[in-house]
C-alpha atoms as a PDB file:
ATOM      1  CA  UNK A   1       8.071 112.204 137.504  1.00  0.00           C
ATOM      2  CA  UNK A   2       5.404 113.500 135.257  1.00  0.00           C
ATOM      3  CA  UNK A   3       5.391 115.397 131.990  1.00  0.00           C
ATOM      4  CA  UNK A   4       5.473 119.202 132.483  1.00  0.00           C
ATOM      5  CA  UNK A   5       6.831 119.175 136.006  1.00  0.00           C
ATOM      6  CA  UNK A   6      10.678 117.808 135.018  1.00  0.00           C
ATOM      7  CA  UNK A   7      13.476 118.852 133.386  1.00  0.00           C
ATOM      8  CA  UNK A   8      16.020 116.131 132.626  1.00  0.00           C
ATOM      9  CA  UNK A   9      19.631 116.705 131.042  1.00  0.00           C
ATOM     10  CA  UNK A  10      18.343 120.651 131.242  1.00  0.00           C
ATOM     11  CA  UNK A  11      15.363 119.732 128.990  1.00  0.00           C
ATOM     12  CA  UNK A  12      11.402 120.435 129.722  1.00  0.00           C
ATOM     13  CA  UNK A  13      10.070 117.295 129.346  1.00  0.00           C
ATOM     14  CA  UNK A  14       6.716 117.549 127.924  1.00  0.00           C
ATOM     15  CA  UNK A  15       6.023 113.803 127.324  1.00  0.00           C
ATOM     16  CA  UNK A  16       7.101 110.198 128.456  1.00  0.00           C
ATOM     17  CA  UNK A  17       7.306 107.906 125.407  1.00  0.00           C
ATOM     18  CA  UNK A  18       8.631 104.986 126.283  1.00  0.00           C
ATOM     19  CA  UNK A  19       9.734 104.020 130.058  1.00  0.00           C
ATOM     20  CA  UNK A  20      11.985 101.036 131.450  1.00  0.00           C
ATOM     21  CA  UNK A  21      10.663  98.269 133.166  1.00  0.00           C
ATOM     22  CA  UNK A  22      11.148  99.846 136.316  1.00  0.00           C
ATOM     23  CA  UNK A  23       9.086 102.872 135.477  1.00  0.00           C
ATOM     24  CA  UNK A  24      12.052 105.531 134.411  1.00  0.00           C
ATOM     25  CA  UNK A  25      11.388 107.461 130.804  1.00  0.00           C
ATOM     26  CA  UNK A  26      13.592 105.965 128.295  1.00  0.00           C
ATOM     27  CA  UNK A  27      12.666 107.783 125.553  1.00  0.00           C
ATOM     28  CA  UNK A  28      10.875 111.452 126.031  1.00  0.00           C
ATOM     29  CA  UNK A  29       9.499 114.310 124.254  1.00  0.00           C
ATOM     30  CA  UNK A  30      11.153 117.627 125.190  1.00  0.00           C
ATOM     31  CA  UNK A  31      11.794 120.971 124.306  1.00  0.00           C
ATOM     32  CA  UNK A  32      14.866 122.598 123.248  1.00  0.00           C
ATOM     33  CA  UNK A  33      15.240 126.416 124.034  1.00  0.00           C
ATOM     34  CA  UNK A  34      16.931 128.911 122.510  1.00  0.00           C
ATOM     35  CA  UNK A  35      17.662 132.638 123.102  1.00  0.00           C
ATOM     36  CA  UNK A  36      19.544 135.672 122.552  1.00  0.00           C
ATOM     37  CA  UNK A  37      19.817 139.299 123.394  1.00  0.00           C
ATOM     38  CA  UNK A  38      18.552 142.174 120.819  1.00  0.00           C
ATOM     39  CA  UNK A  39      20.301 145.515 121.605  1.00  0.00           C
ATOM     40  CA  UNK A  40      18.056 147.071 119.373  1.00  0.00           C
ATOM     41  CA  UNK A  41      14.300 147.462 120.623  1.00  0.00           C
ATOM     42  CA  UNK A  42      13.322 144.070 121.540  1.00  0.00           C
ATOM     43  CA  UNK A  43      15.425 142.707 124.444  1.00  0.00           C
ATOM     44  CA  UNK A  44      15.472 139.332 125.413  1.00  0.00           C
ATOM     45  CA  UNK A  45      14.219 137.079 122.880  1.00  0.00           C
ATOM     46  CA  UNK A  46      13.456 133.386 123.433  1.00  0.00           C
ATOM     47  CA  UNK A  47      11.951 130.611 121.723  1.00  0.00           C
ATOM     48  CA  UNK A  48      11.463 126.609 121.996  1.00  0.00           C
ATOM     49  CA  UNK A  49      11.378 123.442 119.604  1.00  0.00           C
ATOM     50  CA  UNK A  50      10.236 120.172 120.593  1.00  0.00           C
ATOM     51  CA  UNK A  51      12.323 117.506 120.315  1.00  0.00           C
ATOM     52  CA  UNK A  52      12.639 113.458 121.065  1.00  0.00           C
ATOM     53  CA  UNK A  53      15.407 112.737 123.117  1.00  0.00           C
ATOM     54  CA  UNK A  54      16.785 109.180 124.740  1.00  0.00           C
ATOM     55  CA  UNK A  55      17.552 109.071 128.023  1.00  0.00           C
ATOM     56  CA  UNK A  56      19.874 106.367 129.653  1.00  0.00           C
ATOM     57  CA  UNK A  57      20.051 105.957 133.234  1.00  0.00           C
ATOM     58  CA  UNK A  58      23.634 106.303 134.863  1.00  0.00           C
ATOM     59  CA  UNK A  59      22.553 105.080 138.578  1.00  0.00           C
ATOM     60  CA  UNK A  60      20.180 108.152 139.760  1.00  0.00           C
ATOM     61  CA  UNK A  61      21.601 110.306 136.985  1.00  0.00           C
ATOM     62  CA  UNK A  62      20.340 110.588 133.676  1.00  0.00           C
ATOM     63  CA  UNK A  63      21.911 111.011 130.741  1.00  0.00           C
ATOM     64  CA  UNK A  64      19.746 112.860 127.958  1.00  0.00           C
ATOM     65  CA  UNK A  65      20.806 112.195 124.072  1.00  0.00           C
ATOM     66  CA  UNK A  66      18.868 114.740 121.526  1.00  0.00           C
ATOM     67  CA  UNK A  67      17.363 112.592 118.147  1.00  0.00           C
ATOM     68  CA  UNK A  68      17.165 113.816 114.500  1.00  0.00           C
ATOM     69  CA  UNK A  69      14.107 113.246 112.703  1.00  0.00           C
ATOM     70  CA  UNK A  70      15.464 109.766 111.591  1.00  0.00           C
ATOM     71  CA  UNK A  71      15.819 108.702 115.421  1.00  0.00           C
ATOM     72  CA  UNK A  72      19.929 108.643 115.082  1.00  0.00           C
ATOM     73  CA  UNK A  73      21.511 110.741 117.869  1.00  0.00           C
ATOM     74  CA  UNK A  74      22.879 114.416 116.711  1.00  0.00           C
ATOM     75  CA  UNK A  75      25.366 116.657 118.063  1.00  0.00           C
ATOM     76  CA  UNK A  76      24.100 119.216 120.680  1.00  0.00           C
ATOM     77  CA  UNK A  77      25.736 120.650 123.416  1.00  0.00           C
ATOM     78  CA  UNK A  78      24.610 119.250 126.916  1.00  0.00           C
ATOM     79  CA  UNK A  79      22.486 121.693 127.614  1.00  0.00           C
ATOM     80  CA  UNK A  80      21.100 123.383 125.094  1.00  0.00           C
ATOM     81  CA  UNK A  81      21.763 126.753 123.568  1.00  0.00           C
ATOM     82  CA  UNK A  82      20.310 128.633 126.518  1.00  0.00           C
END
């Protein structure tokens, strides 16, 4: 797995902080996105934020957990808003 080339929980990972001890990311850097349609002249708009997000590891399966800026989890839904 590298940065830029996964998408856990249905978040772009952009950066591994922290890893386990047997090399999964415990703790990345990813981006949220977030879109919406305009009827009026503009179409599909889109937009990311970068967030930090823990990941625990549920056998093969991860489990992604969005942080606030304190590090304490907040409420998201699974995947996203888009």
């Amino acid at each position: 797995m590298r940065p830029g080339f996964a998408v856990l929980g249905a978040y772009p990972v952009l950066d591994i902080v922290e890893a386990t001890d047997d090399g999964l990311p415990s703790l990345i850097k990813a981006v949220e996105l977030s879109g919406y349609f305009d009827s009026g002249m503009h179409g599909w708009r889109g937009w990311g934020n970068d967030i930090t997000c823990t990941v625990v590891w549920d056998g093969d399966e991860p489990v992604v957990e969005p942080l606030d800026a304190h590090g304490n989890p907040r409420g998201v839904r699974l995947f996203g808003t888009l």
